[in-house]
Protein backbone atom coordinates (compact mmCIF):
# COMPACT_ATOMS: atom_id res chain seq x y z
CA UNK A 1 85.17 95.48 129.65
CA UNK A 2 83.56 96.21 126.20
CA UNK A 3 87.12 96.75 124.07
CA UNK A 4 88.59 94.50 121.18
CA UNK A 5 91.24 92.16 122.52
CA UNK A 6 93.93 94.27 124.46
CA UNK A 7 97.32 93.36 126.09
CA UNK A 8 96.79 92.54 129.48
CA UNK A 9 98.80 95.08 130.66
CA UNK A 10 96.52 97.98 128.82
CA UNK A 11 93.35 96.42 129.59
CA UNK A 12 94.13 96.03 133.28
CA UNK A 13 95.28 100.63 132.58
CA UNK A 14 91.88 100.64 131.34
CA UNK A 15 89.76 99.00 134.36
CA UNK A 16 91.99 100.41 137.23
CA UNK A 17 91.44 104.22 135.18
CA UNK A 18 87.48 103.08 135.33
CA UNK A 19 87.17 102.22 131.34
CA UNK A 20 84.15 100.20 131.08
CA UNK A 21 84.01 100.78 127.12
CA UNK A 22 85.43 102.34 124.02
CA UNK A 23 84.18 105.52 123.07
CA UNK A 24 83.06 105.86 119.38
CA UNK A 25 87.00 107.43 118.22
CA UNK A 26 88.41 104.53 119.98
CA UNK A 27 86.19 101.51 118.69
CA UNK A 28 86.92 102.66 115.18
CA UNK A 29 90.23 103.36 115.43
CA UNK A 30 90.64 99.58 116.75
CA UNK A 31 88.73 98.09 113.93
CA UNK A 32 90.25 95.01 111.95
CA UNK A 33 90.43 97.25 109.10
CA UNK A 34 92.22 99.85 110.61
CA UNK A 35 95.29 97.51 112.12
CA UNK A 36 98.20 98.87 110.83
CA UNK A 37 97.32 101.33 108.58
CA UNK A 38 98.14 105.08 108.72
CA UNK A 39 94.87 106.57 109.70
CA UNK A 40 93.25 110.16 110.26
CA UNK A 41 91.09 110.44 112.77
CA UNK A 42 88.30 113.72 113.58
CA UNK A 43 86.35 113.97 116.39
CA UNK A 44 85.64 116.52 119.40
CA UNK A 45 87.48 117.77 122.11
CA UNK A 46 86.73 115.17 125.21
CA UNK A 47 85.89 112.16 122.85
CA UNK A 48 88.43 109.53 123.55
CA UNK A 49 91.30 110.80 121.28
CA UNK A 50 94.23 110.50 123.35
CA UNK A 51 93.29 106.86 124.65
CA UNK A 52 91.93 106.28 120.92
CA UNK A 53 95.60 106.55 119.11
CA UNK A 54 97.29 105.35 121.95
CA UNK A 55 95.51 101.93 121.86
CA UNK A 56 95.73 102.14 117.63
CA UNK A 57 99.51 102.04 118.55
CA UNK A 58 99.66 99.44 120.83
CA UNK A 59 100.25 96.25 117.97
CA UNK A 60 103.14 98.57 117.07
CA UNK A 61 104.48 98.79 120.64
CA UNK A 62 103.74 95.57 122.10
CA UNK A 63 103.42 93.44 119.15
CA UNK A 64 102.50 89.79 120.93
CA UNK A 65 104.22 91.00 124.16
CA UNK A 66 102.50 92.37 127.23
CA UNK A 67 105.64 94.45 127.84
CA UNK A 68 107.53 97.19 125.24
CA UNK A 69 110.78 95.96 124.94
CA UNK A 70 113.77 97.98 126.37
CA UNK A 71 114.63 100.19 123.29
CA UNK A 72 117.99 101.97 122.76
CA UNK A 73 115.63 104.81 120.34
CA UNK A 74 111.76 105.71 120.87
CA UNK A 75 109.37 103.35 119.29
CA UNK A 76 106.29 106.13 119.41
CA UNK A 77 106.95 109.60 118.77
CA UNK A 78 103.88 111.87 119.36
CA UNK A 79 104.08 115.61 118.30
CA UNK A 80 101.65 118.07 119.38
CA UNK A 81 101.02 121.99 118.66
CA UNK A 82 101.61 123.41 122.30
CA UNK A 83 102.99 122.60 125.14
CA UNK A 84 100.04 122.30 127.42
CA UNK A 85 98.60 119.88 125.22
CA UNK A 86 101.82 117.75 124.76
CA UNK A 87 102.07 117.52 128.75
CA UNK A 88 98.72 116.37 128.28
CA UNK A 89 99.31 113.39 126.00
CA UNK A 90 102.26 112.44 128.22
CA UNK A 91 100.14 112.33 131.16
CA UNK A 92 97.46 109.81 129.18
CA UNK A 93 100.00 107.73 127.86
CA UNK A 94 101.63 107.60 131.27
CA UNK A 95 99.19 105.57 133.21
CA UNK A 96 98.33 103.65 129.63
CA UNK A 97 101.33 102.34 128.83
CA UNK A 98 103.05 102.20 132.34
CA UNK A 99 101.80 98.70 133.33
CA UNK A 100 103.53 97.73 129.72
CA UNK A 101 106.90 99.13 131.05
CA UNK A 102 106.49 102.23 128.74
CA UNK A 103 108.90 105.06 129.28
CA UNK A 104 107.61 108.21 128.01
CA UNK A 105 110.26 111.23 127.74
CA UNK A 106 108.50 114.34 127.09
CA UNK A 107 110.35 117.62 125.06
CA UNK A 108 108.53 120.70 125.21
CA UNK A 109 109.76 124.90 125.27
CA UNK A 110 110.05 126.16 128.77
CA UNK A 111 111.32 122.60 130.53
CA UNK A 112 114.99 122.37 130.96
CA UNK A 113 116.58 120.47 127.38
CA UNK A 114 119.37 118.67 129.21
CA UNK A 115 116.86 117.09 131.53
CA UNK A 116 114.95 115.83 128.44
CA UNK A 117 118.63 114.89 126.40
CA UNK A 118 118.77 112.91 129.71
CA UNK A 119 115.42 111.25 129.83
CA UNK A 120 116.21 110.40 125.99
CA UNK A 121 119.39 108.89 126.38
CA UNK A 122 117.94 106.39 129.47
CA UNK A 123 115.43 104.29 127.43
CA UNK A 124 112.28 106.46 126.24
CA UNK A 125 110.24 104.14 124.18
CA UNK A 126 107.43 107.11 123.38
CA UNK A 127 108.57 110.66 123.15
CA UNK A 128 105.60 113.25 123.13
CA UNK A 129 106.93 116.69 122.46
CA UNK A 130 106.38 120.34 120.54
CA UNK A 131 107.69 120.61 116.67
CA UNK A 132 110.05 123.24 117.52
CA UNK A 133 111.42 121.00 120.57
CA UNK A 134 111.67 118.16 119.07
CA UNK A 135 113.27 119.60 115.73
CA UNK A 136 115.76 121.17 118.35
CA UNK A 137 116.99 117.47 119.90
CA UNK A 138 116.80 116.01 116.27
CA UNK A 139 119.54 118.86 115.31
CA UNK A 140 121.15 118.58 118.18
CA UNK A 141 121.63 114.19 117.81
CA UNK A 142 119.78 113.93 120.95
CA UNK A 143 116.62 112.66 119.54
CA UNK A 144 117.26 109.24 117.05
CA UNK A 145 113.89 108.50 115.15
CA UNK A 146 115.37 105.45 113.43
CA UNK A 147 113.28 102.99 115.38
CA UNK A 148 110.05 104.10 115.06
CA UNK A 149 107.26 102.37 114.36
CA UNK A 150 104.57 105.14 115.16
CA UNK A 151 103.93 108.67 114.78
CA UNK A 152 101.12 110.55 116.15
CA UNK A 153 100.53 114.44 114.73
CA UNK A 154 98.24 115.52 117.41
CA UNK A 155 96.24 118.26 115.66
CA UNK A 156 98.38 118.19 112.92
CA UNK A 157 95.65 121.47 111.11
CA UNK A 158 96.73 123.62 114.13
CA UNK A 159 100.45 123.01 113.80
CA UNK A 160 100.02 123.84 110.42
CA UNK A 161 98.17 126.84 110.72
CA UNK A 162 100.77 127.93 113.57
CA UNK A 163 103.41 127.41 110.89
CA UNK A 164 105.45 124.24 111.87
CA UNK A 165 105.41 122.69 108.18
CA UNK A 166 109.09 122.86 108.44
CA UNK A 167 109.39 121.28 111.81
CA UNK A 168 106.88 118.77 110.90
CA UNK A 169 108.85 117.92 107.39
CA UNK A 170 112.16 117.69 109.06
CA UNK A 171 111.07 115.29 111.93
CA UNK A 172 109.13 113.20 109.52
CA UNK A 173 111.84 112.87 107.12
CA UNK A 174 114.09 111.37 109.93
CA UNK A 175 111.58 108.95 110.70
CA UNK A 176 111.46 105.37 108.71
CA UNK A 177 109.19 105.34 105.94
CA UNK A 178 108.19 101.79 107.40
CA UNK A 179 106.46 103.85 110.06
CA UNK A 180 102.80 104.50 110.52
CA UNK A 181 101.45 107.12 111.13
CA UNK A 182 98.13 109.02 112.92
């Protein structure tokens, strides 16, 4: 496999999913220079991107562990514009971080909010959700950010233009400015 040094848990995601080697979003975004740092990243539709921040967020995650530890609040929070897209995400992350023990609760309009209060409450270590979703469980004391290490604004120009800025402030500003952010 032609990647950096991985967990053994997300390289062996990679090979079973057919990943023989980074794409070009995904090679820089796992540069030396780019460990740890808050980063924004540009590139097509189909070029790697999901995969690309979810390995940039794996030192976060794993740290020297093959496993995420069992967290009371989500370690990863990922927010995207729309709900298609978020159910998206969730899906990538899924098989990526499932071999790692990840737990990934997704909040999005439309799905039923006690069954994601529920999926909150029972352990999610990555939440990938909608701005107006997510603001919802943050009001509501479902959603605790305090623990985070990572956030991800998925096509953070398009939530803009759509008009989440106030979402988007409120959810960051619950978030630990330790954090780092994509």
């Amino acid at each position: 496999m032609n990647f950096p040094p991985l967990p053994a848990s997300i390289e062996a995601a990679l090979a079973e999913r057919g990943y023989a080697s980074a794409t070009q979003v995904q090679a820089e975004v796992m540069q030396a220079q780019a460990a740890g740092r808050d980063l924004v990243v540009s590139a097509q539709t189909g070029s790697g991107k999901t995969i690309a921040f979810g390995l940039a967020m794996a030192q976060e995650l794993l740290a020297d562990s093959d496993t995420i530890p069992f967290a009371e609040s989500p370690l990863a929070l990922i927010i995207a514009p729309t709900r298609e897209l978020a159910l998206q995400v969730s899906r990538e992350l899924a098989w990526l971080y499932g071999k790692a023990g990840g737990r990934i609760a997704t909040c999005v309009g439309g799905m039923n909010p006690q069954q994601e209060r529920k999926a909150l409450r029972s352990g999610a270590t990555i939440v990938v959700g909608t701005p107006g979703r997510l603001r919802d469980h943050l009001e509501r004391g479902a959603l605790d950010l305090s623990a985070l290490k990572a956030v991800v604004l998925d096509e953070a120009d398009e939530m803009l233009d759509m008009g989440f800025r106030e979402e988007l402030e409120e959810i960051l500003d619950a978030t630990p400015e330790s954090r780092r952010t994509l």
